[in-house]
Protein backbone atom coordinates (compact mmCIF):
# COMPACT_ATOMS: atom_id res chain seq x y z
CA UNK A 1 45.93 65.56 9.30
CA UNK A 2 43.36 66.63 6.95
CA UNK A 3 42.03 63.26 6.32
CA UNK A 4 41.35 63.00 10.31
CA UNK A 5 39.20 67.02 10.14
CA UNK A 6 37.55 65.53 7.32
CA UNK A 7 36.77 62.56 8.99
CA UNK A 8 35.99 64.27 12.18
CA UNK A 9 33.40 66.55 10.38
CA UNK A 10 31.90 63.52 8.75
CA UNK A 11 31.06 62.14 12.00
CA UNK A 12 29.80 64.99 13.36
CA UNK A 13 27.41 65.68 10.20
CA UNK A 14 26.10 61.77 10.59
CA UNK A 15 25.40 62.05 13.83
CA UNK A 16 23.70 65.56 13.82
CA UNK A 17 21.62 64.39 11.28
CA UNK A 18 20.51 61.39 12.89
CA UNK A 19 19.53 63.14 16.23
CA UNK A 20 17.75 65.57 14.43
CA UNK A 21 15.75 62.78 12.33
CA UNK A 22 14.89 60.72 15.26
CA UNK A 23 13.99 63.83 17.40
CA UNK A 24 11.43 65.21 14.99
CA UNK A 25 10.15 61.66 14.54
CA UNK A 26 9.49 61.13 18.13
CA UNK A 27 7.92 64.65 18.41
CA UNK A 28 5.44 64.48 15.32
CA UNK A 29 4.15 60.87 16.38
CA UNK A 30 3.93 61.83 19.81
CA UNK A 31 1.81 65.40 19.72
CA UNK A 32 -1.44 63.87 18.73
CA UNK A 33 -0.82 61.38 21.46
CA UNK A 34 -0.02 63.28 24.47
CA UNK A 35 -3.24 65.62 23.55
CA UNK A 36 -5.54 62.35 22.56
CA UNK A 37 -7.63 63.42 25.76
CA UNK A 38 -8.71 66.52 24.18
CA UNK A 39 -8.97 66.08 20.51
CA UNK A 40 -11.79 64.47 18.63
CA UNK A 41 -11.93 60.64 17.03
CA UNK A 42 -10.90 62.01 14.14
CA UNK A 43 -8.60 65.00 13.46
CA UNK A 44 -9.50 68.06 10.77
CA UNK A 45 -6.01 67.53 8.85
CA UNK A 46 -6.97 69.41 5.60
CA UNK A 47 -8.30 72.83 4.69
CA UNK A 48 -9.63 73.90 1.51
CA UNK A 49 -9.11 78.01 -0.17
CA UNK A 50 -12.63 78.48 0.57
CA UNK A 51 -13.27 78.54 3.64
CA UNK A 52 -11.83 77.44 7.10
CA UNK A 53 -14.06 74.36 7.56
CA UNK A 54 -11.53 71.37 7.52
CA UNK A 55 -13.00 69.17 3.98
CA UNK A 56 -10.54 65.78 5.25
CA UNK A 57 -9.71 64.22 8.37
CA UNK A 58 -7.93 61.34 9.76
CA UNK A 59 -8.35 58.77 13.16
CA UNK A 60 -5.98 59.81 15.73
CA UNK A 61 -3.29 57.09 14.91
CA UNK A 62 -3.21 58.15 11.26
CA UNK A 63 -2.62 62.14 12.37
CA UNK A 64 0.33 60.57 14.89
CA UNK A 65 1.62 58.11 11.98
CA UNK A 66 1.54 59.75 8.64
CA UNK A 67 3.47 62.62 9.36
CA UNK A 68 6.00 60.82 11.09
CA UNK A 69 6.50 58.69 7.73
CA UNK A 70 6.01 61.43 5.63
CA UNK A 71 9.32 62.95 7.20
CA UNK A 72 11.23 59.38 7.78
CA UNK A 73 11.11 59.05 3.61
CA UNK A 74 12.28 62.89 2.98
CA UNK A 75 15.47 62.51 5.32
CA UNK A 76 16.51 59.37 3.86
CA UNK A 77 15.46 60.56 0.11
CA UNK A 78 17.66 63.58 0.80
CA UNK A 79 20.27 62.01 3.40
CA UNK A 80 21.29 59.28 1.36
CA UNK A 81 21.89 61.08 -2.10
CA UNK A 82 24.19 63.93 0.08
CA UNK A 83 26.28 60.91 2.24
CA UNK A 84 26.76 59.22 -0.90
CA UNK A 85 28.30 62.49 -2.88
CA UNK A 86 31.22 63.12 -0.64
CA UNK A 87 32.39 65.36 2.20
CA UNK A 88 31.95 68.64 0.00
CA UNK A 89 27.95 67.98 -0.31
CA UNK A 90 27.06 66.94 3.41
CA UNK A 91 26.68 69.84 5.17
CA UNK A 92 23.98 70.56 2.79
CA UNK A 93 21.63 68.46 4.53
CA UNK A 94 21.69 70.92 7.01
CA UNK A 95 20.01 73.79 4.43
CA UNK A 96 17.48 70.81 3.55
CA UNK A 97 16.43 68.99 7.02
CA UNK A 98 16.36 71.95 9.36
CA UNK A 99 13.51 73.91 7.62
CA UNK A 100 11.73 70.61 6.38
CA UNK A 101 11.96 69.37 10.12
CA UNK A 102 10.24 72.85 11.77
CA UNK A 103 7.89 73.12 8.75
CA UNK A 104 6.43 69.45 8.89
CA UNK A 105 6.49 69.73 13.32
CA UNK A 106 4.89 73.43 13.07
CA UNK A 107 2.38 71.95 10.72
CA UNK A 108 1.35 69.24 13.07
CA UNK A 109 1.26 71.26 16.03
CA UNK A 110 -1.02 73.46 14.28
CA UNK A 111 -3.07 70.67 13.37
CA UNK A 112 -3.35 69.51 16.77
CA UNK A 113 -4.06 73.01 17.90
CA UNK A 114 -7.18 73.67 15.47
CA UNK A 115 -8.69 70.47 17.06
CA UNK A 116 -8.04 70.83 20.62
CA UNK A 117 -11.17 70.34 22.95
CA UNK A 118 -13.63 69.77 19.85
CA UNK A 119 -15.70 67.22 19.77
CA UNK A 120 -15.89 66.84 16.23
CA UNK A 121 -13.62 67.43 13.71
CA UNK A 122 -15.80 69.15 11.49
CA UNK A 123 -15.49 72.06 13.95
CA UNK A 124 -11.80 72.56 13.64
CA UNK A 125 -10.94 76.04 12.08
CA UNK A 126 -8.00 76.76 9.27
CA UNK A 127 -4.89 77.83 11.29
CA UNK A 128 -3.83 80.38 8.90
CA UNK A 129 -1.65 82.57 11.44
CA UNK A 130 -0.20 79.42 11.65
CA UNK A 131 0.62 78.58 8.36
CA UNK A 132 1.99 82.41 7.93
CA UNK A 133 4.39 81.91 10.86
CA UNK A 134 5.56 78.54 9.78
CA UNK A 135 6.53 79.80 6.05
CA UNK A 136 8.71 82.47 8.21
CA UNK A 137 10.32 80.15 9.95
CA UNK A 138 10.78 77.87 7.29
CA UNK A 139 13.04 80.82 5.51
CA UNK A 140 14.56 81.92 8.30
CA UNK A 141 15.91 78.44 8.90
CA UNK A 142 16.96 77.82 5.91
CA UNK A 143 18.87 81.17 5.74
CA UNK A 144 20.50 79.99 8.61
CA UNK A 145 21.14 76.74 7.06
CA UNK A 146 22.76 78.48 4.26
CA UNK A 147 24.83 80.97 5.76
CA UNK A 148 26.17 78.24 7.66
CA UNK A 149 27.37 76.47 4.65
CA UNK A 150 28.33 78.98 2.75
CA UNK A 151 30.77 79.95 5.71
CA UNK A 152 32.06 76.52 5.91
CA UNK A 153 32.63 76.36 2.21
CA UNK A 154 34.82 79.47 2.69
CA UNK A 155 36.60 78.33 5.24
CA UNK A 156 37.63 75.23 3.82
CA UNK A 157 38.66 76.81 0.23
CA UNK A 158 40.99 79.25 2.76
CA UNK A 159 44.89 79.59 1.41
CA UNK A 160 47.11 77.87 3.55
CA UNK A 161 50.57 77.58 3.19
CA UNK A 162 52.38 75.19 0.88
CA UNK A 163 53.92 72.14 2.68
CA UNK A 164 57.61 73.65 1.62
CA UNK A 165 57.12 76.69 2.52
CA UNK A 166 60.78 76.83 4.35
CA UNK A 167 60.70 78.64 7.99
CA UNK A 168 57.94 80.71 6.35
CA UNK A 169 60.53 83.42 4.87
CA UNK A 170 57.83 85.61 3.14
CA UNK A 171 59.61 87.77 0.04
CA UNK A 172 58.33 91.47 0.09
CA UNK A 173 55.74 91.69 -1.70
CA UNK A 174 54.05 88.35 -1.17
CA UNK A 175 51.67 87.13 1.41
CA UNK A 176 50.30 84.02 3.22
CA UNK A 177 47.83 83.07 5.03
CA UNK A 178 46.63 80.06 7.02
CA UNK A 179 43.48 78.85 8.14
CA UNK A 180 42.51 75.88 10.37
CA UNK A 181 39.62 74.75 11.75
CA UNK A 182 38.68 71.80 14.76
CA UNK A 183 34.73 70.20 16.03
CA UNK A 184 33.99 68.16 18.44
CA UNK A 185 31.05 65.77 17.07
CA UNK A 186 30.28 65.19 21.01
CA UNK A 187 29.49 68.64 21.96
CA UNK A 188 27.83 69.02 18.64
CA UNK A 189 25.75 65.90 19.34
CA UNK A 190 24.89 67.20 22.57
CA UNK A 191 23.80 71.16 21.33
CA UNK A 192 21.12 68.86 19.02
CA UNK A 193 19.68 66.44 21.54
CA UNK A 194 19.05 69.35 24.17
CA UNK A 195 18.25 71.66 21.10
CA UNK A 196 15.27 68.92 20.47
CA UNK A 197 14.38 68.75 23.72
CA UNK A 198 13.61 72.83 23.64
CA UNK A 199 11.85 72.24 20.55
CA UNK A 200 9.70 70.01 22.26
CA UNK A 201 8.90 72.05 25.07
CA UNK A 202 8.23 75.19 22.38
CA UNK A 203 6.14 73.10 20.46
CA UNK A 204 3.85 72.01 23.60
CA UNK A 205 3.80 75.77 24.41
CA UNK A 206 2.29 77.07 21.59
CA UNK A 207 0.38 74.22 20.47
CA UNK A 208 -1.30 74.43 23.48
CA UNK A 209 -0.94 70.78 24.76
CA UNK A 210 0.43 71.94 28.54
CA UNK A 211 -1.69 71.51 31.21
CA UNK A 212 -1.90 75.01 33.11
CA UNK A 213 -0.05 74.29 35.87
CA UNK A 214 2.72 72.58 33.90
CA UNK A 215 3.14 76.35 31.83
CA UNK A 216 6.20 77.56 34.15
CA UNK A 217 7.77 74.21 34.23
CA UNK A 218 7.76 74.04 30.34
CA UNK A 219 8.39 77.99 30.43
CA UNK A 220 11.70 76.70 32.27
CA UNK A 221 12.38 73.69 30.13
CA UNK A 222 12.74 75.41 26.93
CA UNK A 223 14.76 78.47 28.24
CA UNK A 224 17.28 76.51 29.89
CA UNK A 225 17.47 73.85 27.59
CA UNK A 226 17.80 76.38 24.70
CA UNK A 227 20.65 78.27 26.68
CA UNK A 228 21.89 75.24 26.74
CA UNK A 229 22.02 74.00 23.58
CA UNK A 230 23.31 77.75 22.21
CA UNK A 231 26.00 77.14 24.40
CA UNK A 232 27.03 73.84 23.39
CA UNK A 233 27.03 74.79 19.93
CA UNK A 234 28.71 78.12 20.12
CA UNK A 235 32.06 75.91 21.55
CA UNK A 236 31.68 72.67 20.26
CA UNK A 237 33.80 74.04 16.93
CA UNK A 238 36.64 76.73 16.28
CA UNK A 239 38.47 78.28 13.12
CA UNK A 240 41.40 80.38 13.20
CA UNK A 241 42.72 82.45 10.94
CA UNK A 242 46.22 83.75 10.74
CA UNK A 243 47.23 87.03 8.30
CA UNK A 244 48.48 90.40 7.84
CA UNK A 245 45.36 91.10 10.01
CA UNK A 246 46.95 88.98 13.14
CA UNK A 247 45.29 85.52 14.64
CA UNK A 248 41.16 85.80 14.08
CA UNK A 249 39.36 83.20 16.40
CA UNK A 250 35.62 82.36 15.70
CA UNK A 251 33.14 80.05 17.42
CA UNK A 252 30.48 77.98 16.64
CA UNK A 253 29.00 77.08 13.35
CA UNK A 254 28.29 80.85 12.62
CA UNK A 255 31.53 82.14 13.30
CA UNK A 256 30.44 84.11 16.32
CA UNK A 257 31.24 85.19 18.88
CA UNK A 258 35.16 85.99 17.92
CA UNK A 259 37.99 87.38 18.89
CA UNK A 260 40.73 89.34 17.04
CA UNK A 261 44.58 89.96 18.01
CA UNK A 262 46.85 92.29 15.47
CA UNK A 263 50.32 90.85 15.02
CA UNK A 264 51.86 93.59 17.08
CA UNK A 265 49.28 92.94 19.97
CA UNK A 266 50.93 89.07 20.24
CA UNK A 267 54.03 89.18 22.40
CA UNK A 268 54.57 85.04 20.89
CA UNK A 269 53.13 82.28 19.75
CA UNK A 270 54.07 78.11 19.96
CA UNK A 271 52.27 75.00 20.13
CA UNK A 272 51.97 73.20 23.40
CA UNK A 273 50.47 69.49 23.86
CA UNK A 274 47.50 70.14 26.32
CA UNK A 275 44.86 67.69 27.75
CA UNK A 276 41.02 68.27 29.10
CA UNK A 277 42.39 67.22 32.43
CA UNK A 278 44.65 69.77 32.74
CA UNK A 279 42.75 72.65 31.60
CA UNK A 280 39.34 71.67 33.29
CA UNK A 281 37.42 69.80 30.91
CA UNK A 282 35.95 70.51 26.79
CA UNK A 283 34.79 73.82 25.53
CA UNK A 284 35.78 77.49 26.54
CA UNK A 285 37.55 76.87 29.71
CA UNK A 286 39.54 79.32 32.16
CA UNK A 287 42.22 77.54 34.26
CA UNK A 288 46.19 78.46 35.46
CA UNK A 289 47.05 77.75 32.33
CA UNK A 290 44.86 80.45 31.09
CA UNK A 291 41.91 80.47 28.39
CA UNK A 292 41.88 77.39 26.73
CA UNK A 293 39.57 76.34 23.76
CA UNK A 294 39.50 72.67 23.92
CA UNK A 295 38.36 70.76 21.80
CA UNK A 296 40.31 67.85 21.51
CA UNK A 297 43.49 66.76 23.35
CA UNK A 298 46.75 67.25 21.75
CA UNK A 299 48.65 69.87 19.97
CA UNK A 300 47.81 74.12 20.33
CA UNK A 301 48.04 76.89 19.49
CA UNK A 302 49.64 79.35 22.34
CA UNK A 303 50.13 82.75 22.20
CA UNK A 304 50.81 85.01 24.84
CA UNK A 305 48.94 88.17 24.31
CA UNK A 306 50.79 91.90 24.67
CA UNK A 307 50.62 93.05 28.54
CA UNK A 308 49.31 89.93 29.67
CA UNK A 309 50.29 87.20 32.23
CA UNK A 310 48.43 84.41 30.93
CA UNK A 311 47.51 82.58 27.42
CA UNK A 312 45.33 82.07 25.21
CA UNK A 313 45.43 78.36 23.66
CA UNK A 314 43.07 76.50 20.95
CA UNK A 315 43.09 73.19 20.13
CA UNK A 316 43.54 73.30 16.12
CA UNK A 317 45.13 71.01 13.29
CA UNK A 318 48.31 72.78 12.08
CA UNK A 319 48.98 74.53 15.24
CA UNK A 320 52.87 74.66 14.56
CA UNK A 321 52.76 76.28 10.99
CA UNK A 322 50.31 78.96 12.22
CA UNK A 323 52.58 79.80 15.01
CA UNK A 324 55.77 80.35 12.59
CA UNK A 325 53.25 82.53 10.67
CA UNK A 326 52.48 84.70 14.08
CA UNK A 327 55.98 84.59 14.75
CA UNK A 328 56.93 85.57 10.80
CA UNK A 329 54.31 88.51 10.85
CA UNK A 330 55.15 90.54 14.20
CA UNK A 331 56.09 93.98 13.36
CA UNK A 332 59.59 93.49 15.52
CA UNK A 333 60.72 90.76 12.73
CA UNK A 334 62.71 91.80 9.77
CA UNK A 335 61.27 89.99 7.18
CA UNK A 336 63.38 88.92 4.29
């Protein structure tokens, strides 16, 4: 079981990473070409401390090209080193890529802002708001990227109980806990490529590269497309936790939003074999069966909350053990 999460989490790590390389590609190559009708022959690409005349410049294809390279050879150089090192190391290219990717696509689209509708180069001015807002958002992302490793990393080091643990008897005294976590690479895959697809709209927004009657459409591009994508990632992955504190549900790669049950709020808990077909498809879904996290078919986790008529299910590894450990910690259970 825990060489399919592993493998599962591997997958959707690859293909994360690959979406987000070939999305930033296609956007850094293609911003000095959608605006080519507007910008000079040659692009101001470099500004010196002393002053906010541009002192170097490339032709048009260069400004599309280089960049594009530039970040092609710092994914691999820090892809392939990470892939190579084992599941424990990959999520980092998460803490590396994402900031790298918005720094090196904010830098071009400020590039191809201080040019716009010049007709030489020469008169391109240094985009220093711009450079102060990318080094925020560089940190910010990169907080991001480490919070959500640093969760992950705790999850995965979480106590769970021992494989003899026999009907999960717990001796006064002594306490156990079990933790369990589920992705689907699909949904994950899909949060990215409609993620990318906001970025791109954001990015011709504020780079000013939209024509002004194309300014609502984008306006609407990038908010539902970023709704989207939050959406998608929020349930495309699931932990539970199971302790003294009850069963502790979080979503997405941040752990939030969550939900929280006390032992003595659970009336019981079993695993059930559940399909998308019968609960209405992936993700957070509401059906007669009641709320079902799914995101994969097969075994869940069931329990059937105090006062209410319906469940609440998740897909999870290891459904059955965290049930006996519901069961084993409700307050009407004498323990031994």
């Amino acid at each position: 079981m825990r060489d399919t999460t592993v493998a599962r989490r591997t997958t959707a790590v690859v293909w994360t990473t690959v979406v987000w390389t070939a999305g930033v590609t296609a956007v850094l190559a293609a911003m000095p070409l959608l605006a080519r009708d507007r910008l000079p022959d040659r692009l101001g690409t470099h500004w010196g401390l002393d002053g906010e005349a541009p002192n170097g410049s490339m032709p048009l294809w260069a400004a599309s090209l280089v960049p594009a390279l530039i970040w092609l050879v710092t994914a691999a150089a820090v892809t392939v080193p990470l892939m190579r090192a084992g599941p424990a190391a990959r999520p980092w290219t998460t803490v590396t890529l994402l900031p790298t990717g918005i720094v090196l696509t904010g830098a071009q689209a400020a590039v191809i802002r201080a040019n716009l509708d010049h007709a030489d180069w020469h008169e391109a001015r240094q985009p220093t708001a711009w450079v102060v807002a990318l080094l925020a958002a560089a940190v910010l992302a990169g907080a991001a990227g480490w919070l959500l490793v640093t969760r992950r990393r705790g999850a995965d080091d979480a106590t769970t109980p021992d494989e003899g643990t026999p009907a999960l008897d717990i001796p006064k005294g002594r306490r156990l806990v079990w933790f369990s976590r589920t992705a689907n690479p699909w949904l994950q895959l899909l949060a990215a490529a409609i993620g990318l697809v906001a970025v791109g709209a954001l990015v011709a927004l504020v780079g000013g590269l939209a024509a002004p009657g194309a300014l609502w459409a984008l306006w609407a591009l990038f908010a539902g497309c970023g709704a989207g994508s939050l959406a998608c990632a929020m349930f495309s992955s699931v932990r539970a936790r199971v302790s003294e504190r009850g069963l502790e549900v979080s979503f997405g790669p941040l752990g939030w939003p969550g939900r929280r049950w006390a032992p003595g709020d659970i009336d019981t808990a079993r695993t059930e074999v559940r399909h998308p077909a019968e609960v209405g498809g992936w993700g957070y879904r509401l059906s007669g069966l009641g709320t079902t996290v799914m995101l994969r078919a097969g075994e869940c986790l069931v329990i059937r909350p105090r006062g209410r008529r319906t469940d609440f299910a998740i897909s999870i590894d290891d459904a059955e053990r965290g049930a006996a450990l519901l069961n084993t910690l409700h307050p009407n259970r004498t323990r031994g």
